[in-house]
C-alpha atoms as a PDB file:
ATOM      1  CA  UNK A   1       0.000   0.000   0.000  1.00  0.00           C
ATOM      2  CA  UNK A   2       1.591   3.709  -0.736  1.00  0.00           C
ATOM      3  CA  UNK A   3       0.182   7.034   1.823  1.00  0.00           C
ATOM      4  CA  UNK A   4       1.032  10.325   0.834  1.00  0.00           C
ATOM      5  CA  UNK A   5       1.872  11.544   4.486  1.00  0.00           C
ATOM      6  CA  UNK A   6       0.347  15.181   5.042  1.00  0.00           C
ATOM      7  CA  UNK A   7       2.727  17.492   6.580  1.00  0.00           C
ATOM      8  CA  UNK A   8       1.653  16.679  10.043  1.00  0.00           C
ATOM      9  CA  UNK A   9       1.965  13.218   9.692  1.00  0.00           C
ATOM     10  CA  UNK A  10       5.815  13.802   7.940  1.00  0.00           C
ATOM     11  CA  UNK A  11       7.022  15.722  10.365  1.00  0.00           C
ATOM     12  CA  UNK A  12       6.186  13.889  13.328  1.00  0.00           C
ATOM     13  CA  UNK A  13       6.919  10.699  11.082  1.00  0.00           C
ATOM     14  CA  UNK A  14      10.735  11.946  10.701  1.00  0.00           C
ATOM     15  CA  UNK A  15      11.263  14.064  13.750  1.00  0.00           C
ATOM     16  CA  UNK A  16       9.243  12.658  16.838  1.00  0.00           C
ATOM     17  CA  UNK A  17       7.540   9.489  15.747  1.00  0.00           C
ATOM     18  CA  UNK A  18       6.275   8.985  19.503  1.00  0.00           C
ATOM     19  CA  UNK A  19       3.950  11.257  18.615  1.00  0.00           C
ATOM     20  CA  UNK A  20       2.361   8.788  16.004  1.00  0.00           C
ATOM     21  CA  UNK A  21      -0.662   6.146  17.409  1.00  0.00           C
ATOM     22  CA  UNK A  22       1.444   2.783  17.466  1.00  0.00           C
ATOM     23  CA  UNK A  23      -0.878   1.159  14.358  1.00  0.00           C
ATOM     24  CA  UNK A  24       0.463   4.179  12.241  1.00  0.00           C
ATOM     25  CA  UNK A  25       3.998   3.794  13.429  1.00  0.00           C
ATOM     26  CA  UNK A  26       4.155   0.105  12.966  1.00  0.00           C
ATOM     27  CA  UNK A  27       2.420   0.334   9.040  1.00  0.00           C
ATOM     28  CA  UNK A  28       4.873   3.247   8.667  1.00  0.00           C
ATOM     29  CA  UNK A  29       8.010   1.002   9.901  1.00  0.00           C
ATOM     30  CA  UNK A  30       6.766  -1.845   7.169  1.00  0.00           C
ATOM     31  CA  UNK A  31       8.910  -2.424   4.729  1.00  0.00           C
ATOM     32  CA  UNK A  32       6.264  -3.053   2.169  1.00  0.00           C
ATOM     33  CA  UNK A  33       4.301   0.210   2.519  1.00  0.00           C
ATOM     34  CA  UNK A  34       5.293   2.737   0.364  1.00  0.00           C
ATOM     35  CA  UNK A  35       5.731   6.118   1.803  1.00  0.00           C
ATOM     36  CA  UNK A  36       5.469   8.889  -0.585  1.00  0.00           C
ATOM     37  CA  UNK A  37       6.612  12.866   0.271  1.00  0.00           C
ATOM     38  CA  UNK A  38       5.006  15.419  -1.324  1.00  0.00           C
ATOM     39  CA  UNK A  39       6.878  19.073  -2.328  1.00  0.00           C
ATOM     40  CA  UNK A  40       4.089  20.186  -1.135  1.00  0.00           C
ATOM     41  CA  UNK A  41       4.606  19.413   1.963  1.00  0.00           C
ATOM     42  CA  UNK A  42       8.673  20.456   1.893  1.00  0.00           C
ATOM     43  CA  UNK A  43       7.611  24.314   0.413  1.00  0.00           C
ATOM     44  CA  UNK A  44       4.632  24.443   3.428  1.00  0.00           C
ATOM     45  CA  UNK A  45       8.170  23.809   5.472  1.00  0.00           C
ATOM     46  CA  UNK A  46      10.360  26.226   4.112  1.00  0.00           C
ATOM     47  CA  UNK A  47       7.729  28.816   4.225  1.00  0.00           C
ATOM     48  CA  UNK A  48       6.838  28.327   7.757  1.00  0.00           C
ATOM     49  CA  UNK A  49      10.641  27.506   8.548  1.00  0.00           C
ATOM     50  CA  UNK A  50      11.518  31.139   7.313  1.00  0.00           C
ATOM     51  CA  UNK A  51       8.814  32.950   9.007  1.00  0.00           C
ATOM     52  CA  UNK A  52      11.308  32.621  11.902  1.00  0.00           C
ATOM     53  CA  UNK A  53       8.633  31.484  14.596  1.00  0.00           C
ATOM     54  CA  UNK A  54      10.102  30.644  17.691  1.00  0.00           C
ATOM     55  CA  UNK A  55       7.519  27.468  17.717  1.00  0.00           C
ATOM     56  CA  UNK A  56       8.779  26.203  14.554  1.00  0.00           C
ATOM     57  CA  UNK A  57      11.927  25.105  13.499  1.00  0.00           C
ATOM     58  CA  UNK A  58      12.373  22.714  11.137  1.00  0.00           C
ATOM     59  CA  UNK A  59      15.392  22.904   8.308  1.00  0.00           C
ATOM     60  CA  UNK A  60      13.491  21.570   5.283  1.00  0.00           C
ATOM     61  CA  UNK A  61      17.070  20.636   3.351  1.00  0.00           C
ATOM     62  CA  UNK A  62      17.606  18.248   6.458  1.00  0.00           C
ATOM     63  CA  UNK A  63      14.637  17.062   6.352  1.00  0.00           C
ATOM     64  CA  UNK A  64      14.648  16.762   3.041  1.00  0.00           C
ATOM     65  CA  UNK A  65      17.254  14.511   2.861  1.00  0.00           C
ATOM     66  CA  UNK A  66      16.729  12.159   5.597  1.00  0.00           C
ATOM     67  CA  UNK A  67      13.439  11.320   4.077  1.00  0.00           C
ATOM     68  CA  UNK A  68      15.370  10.339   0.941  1.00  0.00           C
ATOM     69  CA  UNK A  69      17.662   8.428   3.013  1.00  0.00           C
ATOM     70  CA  UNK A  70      14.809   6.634   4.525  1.00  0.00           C
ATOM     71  CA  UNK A  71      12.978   5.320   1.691  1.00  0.00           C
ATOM     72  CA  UNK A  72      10.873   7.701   1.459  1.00  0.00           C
ATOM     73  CA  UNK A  73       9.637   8.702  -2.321  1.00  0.00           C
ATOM     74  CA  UNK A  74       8.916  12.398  -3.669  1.00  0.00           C
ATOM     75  CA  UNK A  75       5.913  13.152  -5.625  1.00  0.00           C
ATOM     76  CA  UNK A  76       6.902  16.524  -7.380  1.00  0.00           C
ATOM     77  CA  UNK A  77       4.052  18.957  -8.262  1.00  0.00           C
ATOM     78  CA  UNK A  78       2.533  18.771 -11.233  1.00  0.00           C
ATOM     79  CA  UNK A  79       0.125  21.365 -13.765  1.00  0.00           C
ATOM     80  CA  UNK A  80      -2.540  18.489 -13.614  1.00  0.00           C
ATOM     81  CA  UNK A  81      -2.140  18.158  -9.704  1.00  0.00           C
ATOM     82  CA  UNK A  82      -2.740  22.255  -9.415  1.00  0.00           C
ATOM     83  CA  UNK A  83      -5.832  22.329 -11.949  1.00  0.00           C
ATOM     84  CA  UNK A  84      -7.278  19.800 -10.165  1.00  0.00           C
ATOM     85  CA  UNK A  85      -7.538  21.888  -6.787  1.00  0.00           C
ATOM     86  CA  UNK A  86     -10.235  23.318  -8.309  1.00  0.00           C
ATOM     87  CA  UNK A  87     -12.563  20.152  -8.460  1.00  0.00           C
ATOM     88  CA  UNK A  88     -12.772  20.044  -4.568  1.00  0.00           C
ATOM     89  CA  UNK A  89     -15.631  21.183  -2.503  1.00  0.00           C
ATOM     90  CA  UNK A  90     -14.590  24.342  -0.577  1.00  0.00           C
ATOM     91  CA  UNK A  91     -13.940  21.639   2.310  1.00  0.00           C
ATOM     92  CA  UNK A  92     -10.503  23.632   3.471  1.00  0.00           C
ATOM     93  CA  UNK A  93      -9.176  26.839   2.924  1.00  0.00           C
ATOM     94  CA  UNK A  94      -5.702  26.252   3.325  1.00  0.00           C
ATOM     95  CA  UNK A  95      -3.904  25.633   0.024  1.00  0.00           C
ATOM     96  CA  UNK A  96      -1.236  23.125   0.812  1.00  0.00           C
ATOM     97  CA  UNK A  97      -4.025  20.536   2.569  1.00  0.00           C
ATOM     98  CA  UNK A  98      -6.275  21.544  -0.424  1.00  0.00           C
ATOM     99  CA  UNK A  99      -2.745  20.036  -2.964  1.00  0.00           C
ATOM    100  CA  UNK A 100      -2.379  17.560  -0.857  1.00  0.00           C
ATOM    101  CA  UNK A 101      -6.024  16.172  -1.542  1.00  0.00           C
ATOM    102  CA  UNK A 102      -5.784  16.753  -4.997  1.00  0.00           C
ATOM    103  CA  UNK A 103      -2.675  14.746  -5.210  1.00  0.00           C
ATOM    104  CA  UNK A 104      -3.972  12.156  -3.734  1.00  0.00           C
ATOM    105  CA  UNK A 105      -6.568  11.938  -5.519  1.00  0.00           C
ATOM    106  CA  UNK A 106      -4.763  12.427  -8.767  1.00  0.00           C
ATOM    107  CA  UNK A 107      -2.105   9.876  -7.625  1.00  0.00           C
ATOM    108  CA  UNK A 108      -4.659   7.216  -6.358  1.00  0.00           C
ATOM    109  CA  UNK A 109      -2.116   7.427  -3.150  1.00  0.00           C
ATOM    110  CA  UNK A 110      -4.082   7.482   0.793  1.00  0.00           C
ATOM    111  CA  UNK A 111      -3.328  10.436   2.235  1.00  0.00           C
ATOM    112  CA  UNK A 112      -2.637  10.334   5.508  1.00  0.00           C
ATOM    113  CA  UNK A 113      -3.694  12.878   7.624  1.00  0.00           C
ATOM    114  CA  UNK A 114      -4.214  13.707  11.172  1.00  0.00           C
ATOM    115  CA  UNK A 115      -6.458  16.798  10.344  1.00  0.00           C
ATOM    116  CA  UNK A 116     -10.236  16.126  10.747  1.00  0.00           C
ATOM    117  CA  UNK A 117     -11.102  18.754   8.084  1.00  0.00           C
ATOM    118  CA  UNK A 118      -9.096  17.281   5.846  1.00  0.00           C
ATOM    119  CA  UNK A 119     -10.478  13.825   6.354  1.00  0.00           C
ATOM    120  CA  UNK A 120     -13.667  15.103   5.067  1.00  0.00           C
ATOM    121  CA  UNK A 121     -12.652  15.059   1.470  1.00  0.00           C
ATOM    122  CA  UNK A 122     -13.947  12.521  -0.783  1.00  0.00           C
ATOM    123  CA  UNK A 123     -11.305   9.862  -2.126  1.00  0.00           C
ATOM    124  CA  UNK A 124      -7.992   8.150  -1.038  1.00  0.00           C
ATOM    125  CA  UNK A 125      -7.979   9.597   2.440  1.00  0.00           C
ATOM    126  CA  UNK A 126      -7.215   8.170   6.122  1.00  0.00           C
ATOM    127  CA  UNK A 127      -7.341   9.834   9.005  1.00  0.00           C
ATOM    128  CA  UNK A 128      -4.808   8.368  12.342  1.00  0.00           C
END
């Protein structure tokens, strides 16, 4: 099985995996699921990353590369991926999630997601 991981979910997947319900840590720790970044997810980082807020501080080059030391696979952006953003019902306002979705969708990849409002969305979508 491949899961896009939502930025959430990546973060506390690479950085502080304690913070992950065991079930998701243990499918995320199999070797045969395929775990699938999105750039999505590593702009969202650099954006928030150089706002320079004290609660967030996260290098997105590091983390960047240990997720392609760990397996982990990129799905880059693409113009179908962004036209398809506007298919969604106005579910979410914030862009990335909205992406994110549409990726998934696009990508017939389960996102997985810790967000509630996300996990509204029609499609590939799981919630931990």
């Amino acid at each position: 099985m491949s899961f896009l991981l939502d930025t959430h979910v990546l973060l506390w997947a690479a950085g502080v995996p304690e913070r992950l319900p065991g079930e998701v840590r243990a499918m995320i720790e199999d070797p045969k699921t395929e775990l699938i970044f999105s750039a999505v997810s590593i702009w969202e980082v650099a954006i928030k990353n150089g706002l320079g807020r004290a609660d967030f501080n996260v290098d997105p080059r590091l983390l960047l590369r240990g997720l392609r030391e760990n397996g982990y696979q990129e799905l880059p952006v693409t113009a179908t991926h962004a036209a398809a953003v506007d298919l969604l019902p106005p579910i979410h306002s914030d862009p990335f999630d909205r992406l994110l979705v549409a990726q998934a969708q696009a990508e017939a990849h389960t996102l997985l997601t810790a967000d509630t409002t996300v996990a509204r969305y029609p499609g590939p979508i799981r919630i931990m």
